[in-house]
C-alpha atoms as a PDB file:
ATOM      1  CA  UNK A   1      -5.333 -33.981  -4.008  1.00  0.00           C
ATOM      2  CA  UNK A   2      -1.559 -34.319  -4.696  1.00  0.00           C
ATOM      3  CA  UNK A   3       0.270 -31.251  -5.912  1.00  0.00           C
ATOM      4  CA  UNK A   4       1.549 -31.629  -9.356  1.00  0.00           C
ATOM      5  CA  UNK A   5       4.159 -29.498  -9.845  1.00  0.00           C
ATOM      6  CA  UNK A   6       5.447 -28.468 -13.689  1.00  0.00           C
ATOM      7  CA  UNK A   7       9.025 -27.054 -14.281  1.00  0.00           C
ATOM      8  CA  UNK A   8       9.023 -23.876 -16.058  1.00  0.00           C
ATOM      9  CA  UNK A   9      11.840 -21.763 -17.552  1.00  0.00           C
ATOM     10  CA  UNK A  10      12.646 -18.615 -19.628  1.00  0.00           C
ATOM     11  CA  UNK A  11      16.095 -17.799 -20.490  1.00  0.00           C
ATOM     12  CA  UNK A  12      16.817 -14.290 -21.032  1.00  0.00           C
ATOM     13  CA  UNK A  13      20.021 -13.320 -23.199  1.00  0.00           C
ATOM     14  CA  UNK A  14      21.904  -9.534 -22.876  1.00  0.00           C
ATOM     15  CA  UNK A  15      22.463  -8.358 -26.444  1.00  0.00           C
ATOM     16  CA  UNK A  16      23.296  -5.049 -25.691  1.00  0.00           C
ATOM     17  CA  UNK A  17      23.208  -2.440 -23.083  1.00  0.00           C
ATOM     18  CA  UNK A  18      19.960  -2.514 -22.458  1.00  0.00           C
ATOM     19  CA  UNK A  19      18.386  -4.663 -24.491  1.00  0.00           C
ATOM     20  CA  UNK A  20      17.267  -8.779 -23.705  1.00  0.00           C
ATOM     21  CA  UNK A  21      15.725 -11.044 -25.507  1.00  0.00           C
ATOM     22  CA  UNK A  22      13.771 -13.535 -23.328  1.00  0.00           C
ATOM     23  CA  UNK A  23      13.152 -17.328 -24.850  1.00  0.00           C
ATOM     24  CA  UNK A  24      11.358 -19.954 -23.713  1.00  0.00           C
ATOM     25  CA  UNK A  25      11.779 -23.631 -24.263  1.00  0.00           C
ATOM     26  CA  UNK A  26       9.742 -23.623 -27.818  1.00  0.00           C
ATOM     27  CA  UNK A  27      11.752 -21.014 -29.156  1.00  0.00           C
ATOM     28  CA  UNK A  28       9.266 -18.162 -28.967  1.00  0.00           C
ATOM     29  CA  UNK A  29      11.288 -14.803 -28.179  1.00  0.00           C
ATOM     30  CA  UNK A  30      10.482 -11.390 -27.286  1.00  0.00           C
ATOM     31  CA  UNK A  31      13.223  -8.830 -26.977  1.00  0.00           C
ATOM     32  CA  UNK A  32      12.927  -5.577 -24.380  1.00  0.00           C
ATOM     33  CA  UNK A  33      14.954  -3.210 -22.322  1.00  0.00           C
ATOM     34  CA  UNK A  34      15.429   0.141 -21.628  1.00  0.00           C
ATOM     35  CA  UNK A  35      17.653   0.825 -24.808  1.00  0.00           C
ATOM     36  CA  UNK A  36      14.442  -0.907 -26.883  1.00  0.00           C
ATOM     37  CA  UNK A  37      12.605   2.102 -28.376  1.00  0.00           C
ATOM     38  CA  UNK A  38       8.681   0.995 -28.306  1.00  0.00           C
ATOM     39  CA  UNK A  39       9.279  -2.120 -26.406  1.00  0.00           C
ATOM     40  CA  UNK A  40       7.306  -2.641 -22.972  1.00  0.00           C
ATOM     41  CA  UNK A  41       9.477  -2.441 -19.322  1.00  0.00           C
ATOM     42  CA  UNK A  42       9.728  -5.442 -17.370  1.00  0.00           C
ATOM     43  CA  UNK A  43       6.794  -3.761 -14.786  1.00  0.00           C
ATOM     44  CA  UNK A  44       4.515  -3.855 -17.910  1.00  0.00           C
ATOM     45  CA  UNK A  45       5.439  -7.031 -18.695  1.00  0.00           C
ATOM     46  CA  UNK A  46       4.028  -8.122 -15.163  1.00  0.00           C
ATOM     47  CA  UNK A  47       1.166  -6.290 -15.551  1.00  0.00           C
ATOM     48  CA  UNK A  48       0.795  -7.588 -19.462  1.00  0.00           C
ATOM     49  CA  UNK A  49       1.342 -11.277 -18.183  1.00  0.00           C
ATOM     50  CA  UNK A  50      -1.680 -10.629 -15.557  1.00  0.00           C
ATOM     51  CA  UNK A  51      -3.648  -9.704 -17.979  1.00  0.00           C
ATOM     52  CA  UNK A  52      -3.194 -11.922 -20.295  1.00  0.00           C
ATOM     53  CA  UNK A  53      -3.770 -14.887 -18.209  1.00  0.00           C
ATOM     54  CA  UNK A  54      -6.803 -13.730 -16.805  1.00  0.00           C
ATOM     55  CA  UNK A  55      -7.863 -13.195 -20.248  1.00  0.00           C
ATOM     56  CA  UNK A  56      -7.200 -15.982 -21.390  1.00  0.00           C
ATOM     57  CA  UNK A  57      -9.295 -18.008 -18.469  1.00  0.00           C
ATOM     58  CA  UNK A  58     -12.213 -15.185 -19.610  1.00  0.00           C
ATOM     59  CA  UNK A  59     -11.642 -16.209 -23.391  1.00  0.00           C
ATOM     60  CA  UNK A  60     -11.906 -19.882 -23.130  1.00  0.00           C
ATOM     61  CA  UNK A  61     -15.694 -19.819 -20.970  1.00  0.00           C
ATOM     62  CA  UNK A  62     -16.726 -17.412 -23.078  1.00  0.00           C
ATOM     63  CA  UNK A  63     -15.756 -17.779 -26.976  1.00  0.00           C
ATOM     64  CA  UNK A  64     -16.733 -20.779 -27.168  1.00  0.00           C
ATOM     65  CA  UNK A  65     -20.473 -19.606 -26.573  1.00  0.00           C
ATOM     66  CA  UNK A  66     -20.132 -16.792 -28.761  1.00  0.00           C
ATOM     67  CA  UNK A  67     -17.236 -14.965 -30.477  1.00  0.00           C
ATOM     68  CA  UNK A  68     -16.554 -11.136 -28.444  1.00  0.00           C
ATOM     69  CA  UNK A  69     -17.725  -8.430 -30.350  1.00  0.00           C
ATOM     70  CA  UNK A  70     -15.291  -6.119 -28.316  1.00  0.00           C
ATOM     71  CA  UNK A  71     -12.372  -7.740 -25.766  1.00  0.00           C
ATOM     72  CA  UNK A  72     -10.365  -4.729 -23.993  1.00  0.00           C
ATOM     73  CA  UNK A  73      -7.975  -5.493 -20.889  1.00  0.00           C
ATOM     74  CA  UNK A  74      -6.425  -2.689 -19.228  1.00  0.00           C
ATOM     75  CA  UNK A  75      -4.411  -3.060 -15.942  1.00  0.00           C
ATOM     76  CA  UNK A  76      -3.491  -0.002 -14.053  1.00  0.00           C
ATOM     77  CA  UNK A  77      -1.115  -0.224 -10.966  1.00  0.00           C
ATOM     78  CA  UNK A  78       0.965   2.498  -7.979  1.00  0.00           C
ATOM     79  CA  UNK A  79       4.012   1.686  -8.668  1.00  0.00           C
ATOM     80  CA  UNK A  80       5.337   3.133  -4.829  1.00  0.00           C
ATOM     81  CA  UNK A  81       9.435   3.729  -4.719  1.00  0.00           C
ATOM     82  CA  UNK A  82      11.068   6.137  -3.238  1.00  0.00           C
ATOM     83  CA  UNK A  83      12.626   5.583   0.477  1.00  0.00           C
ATOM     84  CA  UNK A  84      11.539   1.764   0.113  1.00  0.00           C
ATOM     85  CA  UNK A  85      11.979  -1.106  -2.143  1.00  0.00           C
ATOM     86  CA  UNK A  86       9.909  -0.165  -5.656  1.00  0.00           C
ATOM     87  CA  UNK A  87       7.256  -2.507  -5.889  1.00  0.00           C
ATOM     88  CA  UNK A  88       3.521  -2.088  -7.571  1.00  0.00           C
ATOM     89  CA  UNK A  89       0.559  -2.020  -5.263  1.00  0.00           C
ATOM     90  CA  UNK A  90      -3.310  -1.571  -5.792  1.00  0.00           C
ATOM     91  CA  UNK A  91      -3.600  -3.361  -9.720  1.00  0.00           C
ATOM     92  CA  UNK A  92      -6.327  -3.092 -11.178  1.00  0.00           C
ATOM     93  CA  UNK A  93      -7.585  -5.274 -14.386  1.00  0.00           C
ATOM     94  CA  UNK A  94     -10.674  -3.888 -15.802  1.00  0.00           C
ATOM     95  CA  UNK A  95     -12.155  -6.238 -17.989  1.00  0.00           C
ATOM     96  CA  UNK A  96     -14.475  -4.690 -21.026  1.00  0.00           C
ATOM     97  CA  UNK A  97     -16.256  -7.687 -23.328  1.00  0.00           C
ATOM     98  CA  UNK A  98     -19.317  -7.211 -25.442  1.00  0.00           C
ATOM     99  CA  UNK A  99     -21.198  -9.871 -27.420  1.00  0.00           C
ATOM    100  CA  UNK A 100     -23.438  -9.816 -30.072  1.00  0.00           C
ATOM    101  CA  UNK A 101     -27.035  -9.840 -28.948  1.00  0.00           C
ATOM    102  CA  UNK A 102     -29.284 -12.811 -28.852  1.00  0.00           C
ATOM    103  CA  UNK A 103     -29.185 -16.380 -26.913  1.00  0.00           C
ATOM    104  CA  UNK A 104     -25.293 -17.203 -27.515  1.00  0.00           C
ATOM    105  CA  UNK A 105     -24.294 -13.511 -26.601  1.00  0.00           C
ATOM    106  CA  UNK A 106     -26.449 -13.681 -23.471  1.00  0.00           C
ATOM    107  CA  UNK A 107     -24.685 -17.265 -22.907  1.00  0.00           C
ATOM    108  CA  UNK A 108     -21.192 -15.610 -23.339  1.00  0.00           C
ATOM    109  CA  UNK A 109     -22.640 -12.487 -21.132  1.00  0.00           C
ATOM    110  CA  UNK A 110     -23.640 -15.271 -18.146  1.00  0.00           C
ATOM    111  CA  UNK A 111     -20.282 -16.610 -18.261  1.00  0.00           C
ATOM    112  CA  UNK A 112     -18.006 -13.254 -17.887  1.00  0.00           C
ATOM    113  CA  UNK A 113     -18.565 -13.048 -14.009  1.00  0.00           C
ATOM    114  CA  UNK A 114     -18.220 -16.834 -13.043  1.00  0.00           C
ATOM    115  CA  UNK A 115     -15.024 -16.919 -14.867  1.00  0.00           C
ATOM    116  CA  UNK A 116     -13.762 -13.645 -13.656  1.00  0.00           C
ATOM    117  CA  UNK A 117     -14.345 -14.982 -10.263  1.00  0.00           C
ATOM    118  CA  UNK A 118     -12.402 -18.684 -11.301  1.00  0.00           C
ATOM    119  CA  UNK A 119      -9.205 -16.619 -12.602  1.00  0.00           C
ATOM    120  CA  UNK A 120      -8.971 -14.538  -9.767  1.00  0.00           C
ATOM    121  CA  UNK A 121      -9.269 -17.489  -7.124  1.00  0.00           C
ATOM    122  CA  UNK A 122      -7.721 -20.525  -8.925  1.00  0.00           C
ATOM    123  CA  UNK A 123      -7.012 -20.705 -12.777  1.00  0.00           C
ATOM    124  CA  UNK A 124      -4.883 -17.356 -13.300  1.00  0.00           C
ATOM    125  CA  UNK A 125      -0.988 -18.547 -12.125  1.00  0.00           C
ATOM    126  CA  UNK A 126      -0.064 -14.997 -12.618  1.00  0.00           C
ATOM    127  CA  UNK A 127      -2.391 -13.493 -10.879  1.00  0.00           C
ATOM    128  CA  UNK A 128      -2.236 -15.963  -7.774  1.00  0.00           C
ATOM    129  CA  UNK A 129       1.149 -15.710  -7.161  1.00  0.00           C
ATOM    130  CA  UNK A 130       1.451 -12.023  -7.469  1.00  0.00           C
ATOM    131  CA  UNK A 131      -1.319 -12.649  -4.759  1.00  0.00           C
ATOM    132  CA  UNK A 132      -0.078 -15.061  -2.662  1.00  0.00           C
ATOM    133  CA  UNK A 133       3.871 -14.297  -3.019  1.00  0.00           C
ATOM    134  CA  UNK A 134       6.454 -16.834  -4.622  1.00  0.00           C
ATOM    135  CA  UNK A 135      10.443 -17.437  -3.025  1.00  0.00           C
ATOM    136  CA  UNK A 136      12.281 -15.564  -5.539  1.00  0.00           C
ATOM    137  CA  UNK A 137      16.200 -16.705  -5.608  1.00  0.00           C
ATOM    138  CA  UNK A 138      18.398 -14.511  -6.878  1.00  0.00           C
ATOM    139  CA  UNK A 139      21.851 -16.018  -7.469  1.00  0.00           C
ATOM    140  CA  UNK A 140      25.045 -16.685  -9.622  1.00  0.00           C
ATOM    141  CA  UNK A 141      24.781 -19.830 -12.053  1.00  0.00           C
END
């Protein structure tokens, strides 16, 4: 099968010392930094985007079979600095979904491992190229 390959771009814009605001293309916007007080770091952001795209593979095989009675990610991560380059190691996305009882729930309940199993090996982008490593150029536009 061909690879089909699909530009995608944020643009993040310095406001202050401290504080970005990231856009993307349809004008969504969500503003962080280290001068933002209650907004998440960029290393939460990573583990908040590989969450939410595993989730979201998890939501769309199961919902649709019955509606979660309880949907809780939580990703946990070593974040290892120190004498070396910081990076996070060991993350961990603990998945905890309940559905109501009876034939749909036990439907939805039959479909939480399969597509657990599809995010982590081929649907999640996030997830797969924290995995498998992505070229990361950093340069001067």
């Amino acid at each position: 099968m061909a690879e089909e390959i699909t530009n995608k771009q944020v643009t993040l814009t310095r406001e202050a010392e401290g504080v970005y605001v990231a856009r993307n293309a349809d004008g969504a916007e969500y503003r962080f930094g280290y001068n933002v007080d209650g907004a998440l770091s960029s290393v939460e952001l990573l583990m908040v985007a590989i969450a939410g795209c595993s989730a979201t593979d998890l939501d769309m095989m199961t919902s649709r079979r019955a509606e979660p009675t309880k949907f809780e990610v939580t990703v946990s991560a070593d974040k290892v600095g120190g004498s070396t380059p910081a990076i996070l190691r060991d993350i961990d996305v603990a998945f905890d979904v309940a559905f109501p009882e009876g034939e749909d729930g036990d439907k939805a309940r039959a479909r939480v491992e399969p597509a657990l199993r599809s995010a982590h090996e081929k649907t999640c982008t996030v997830s797969r190229t924290v995995e498998n490593g992505a070229t990361v150029t950093l340069r001067e536009a």
